[in-house]
C-alpha atoms as a PDB file:
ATOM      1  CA  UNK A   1      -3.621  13.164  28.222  1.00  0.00           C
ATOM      2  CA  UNK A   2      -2.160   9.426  26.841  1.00  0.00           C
ATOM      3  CA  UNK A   3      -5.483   9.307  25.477  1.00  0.00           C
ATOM      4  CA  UNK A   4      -5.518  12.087  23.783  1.00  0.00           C
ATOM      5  CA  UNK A   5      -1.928  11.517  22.371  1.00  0.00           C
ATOM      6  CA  UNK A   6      -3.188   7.927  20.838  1.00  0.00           C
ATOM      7  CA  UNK A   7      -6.295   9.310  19.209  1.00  0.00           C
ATOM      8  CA  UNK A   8      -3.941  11.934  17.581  1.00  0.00           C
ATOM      9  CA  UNK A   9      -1.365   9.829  16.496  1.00  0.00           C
ATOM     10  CA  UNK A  10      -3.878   7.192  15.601  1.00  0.00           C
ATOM     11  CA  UNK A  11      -5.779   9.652  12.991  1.00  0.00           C
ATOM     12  CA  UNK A  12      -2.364  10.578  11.959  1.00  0.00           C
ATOM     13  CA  UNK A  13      -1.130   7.114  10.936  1.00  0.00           C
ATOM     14  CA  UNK A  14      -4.815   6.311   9.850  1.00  0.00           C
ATOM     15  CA  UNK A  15      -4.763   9.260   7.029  1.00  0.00           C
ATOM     16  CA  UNK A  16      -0.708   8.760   5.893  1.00  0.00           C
ATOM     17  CA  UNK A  17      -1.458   5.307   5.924  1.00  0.00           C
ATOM     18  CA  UNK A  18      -4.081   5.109   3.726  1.00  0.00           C
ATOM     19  CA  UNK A  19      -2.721   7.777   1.226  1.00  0.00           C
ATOM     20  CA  UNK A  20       0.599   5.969   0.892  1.00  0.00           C
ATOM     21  CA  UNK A  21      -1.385   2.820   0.514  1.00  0.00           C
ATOM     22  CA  UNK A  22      -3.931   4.085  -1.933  1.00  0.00           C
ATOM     23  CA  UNK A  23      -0.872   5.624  -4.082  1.00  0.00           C
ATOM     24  CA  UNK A  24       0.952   2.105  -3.784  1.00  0.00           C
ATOM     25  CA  UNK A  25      -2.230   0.512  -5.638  1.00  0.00           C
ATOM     26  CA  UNK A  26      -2.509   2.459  -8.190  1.00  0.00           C
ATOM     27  CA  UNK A  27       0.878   2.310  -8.870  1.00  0.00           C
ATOM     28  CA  UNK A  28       0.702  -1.450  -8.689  1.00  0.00           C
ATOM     29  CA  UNK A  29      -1.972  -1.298 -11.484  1.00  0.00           C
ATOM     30  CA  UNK A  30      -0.480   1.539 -13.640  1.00  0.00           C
ATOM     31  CA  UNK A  31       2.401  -1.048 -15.684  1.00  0.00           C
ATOM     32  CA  UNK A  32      -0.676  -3.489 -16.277  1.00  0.00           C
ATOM     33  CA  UNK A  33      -2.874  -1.515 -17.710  1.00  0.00           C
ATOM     34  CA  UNK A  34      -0.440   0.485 -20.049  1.00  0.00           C
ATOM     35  CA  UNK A  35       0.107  -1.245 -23.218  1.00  0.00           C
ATOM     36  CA  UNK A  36       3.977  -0.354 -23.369  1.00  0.00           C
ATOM     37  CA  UNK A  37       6.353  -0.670 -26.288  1.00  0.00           C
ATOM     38  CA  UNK A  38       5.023  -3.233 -28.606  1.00  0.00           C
ATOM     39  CA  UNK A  39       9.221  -4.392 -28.716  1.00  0.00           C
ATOM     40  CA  UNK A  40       9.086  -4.846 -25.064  1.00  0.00           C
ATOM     41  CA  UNK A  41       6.136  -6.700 -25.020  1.00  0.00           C
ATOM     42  CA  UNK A  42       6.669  -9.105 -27.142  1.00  0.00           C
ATOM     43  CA  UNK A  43      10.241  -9.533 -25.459  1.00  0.00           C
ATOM     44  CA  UNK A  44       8.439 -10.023 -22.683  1.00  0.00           C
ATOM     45  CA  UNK A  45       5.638 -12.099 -24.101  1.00  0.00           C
ATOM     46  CA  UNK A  46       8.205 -15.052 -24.662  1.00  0.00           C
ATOM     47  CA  UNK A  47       9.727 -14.883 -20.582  1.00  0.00           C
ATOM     48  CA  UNK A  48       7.697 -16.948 -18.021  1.00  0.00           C
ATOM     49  CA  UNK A  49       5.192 -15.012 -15.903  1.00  0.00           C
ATOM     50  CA  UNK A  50       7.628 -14.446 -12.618  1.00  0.00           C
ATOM     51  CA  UNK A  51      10.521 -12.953 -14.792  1.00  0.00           C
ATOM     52  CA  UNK A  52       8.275 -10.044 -16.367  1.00  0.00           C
ATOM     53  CA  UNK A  53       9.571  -7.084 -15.359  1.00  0.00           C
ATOM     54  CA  UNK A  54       6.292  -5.487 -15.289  1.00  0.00           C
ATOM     55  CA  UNK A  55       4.346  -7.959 -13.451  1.00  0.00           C
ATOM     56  CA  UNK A  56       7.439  -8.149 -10.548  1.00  0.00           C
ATOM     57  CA  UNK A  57       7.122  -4.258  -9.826  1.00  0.00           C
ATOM     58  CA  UNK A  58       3.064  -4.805  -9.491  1.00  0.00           C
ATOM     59  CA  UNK A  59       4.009  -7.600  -7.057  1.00  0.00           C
ATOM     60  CA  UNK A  60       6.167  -5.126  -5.405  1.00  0.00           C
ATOM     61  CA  UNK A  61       4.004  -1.952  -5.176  1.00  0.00           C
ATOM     62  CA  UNK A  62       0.856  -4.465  -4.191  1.00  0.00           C
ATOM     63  CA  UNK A  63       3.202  -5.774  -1.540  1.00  0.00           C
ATOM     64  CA  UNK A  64       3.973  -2.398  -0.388  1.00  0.00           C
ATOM     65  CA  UNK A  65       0.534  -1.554  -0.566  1.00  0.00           C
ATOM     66  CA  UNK A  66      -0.227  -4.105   1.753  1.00  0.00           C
ATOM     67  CA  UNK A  67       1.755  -2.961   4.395  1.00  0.00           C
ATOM     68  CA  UNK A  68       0.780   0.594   4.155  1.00  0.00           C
ATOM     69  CA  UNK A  69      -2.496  -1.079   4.983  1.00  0.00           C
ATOM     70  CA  UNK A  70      -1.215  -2.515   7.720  1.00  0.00           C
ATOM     71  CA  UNK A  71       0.031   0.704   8.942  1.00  0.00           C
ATOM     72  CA  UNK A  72      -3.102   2.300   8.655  1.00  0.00           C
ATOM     73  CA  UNK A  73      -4.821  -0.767  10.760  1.00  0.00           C
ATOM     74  CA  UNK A  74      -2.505   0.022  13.644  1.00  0.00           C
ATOM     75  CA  UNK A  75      -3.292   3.569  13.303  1.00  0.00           C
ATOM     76  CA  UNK A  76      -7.090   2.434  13.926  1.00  0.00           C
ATOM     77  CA  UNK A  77      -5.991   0.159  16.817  1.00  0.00           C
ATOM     78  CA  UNK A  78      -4.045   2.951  18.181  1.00  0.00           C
ATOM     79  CA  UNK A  79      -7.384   5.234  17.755  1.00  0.00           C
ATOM     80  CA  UNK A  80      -9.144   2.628  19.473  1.00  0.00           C
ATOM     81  CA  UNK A  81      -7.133   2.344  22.689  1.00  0.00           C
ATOM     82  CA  UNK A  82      -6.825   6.311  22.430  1.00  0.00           C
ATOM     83  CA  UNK A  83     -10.711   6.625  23.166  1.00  0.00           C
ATOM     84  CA  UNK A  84     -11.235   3.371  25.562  1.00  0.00           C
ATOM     85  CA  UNK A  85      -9.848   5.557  28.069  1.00  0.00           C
ATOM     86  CA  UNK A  86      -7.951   3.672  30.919  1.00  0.00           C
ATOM     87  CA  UNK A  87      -9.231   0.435  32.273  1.00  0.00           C
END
């Protein structure tokens, strides 16, 4: 029965995991590959690299990213545990 419940909730936090993680990415990539306001950009263009707004909210969606990730890891450990069975 515990082993059942872990391989459940383990496939469960697998899948959310990796969607949330998946959707972090690509919204960590979306503000560097649009070209933007040509205004902005060149506002920007003249700031150092860590003050650009765009490049701080990739660093924060990769971040994020990352720890969905990490979610989804535990979800496999979980999944793993689930079908050892007791010891």
């Amino acid at each position: 029965m515990v082993g059942t419940v872990l391989v459940v909730s383990g496939l469960v936090t697998v899948a959310w995991g990796s969607w949330r993680g998946y959707g972090a990415a690509r919204s960590a990539l979306a503000p560097l590959v649009r070209e933007g306001d040509p205004t902005r950009t060149l506002i920007e263009a003249s700031q150092p690299l860590h003050a650009r707004s765009r490049v701080r909210l990739a660093a924060r969606h990769v971040l994020l990213a990352m720890a969905w990730v990490c979610v989804s890891m535990y979800g496999l450990y979980l999944l793993t545990v689930g079908l050892a069975g007791p010891a």
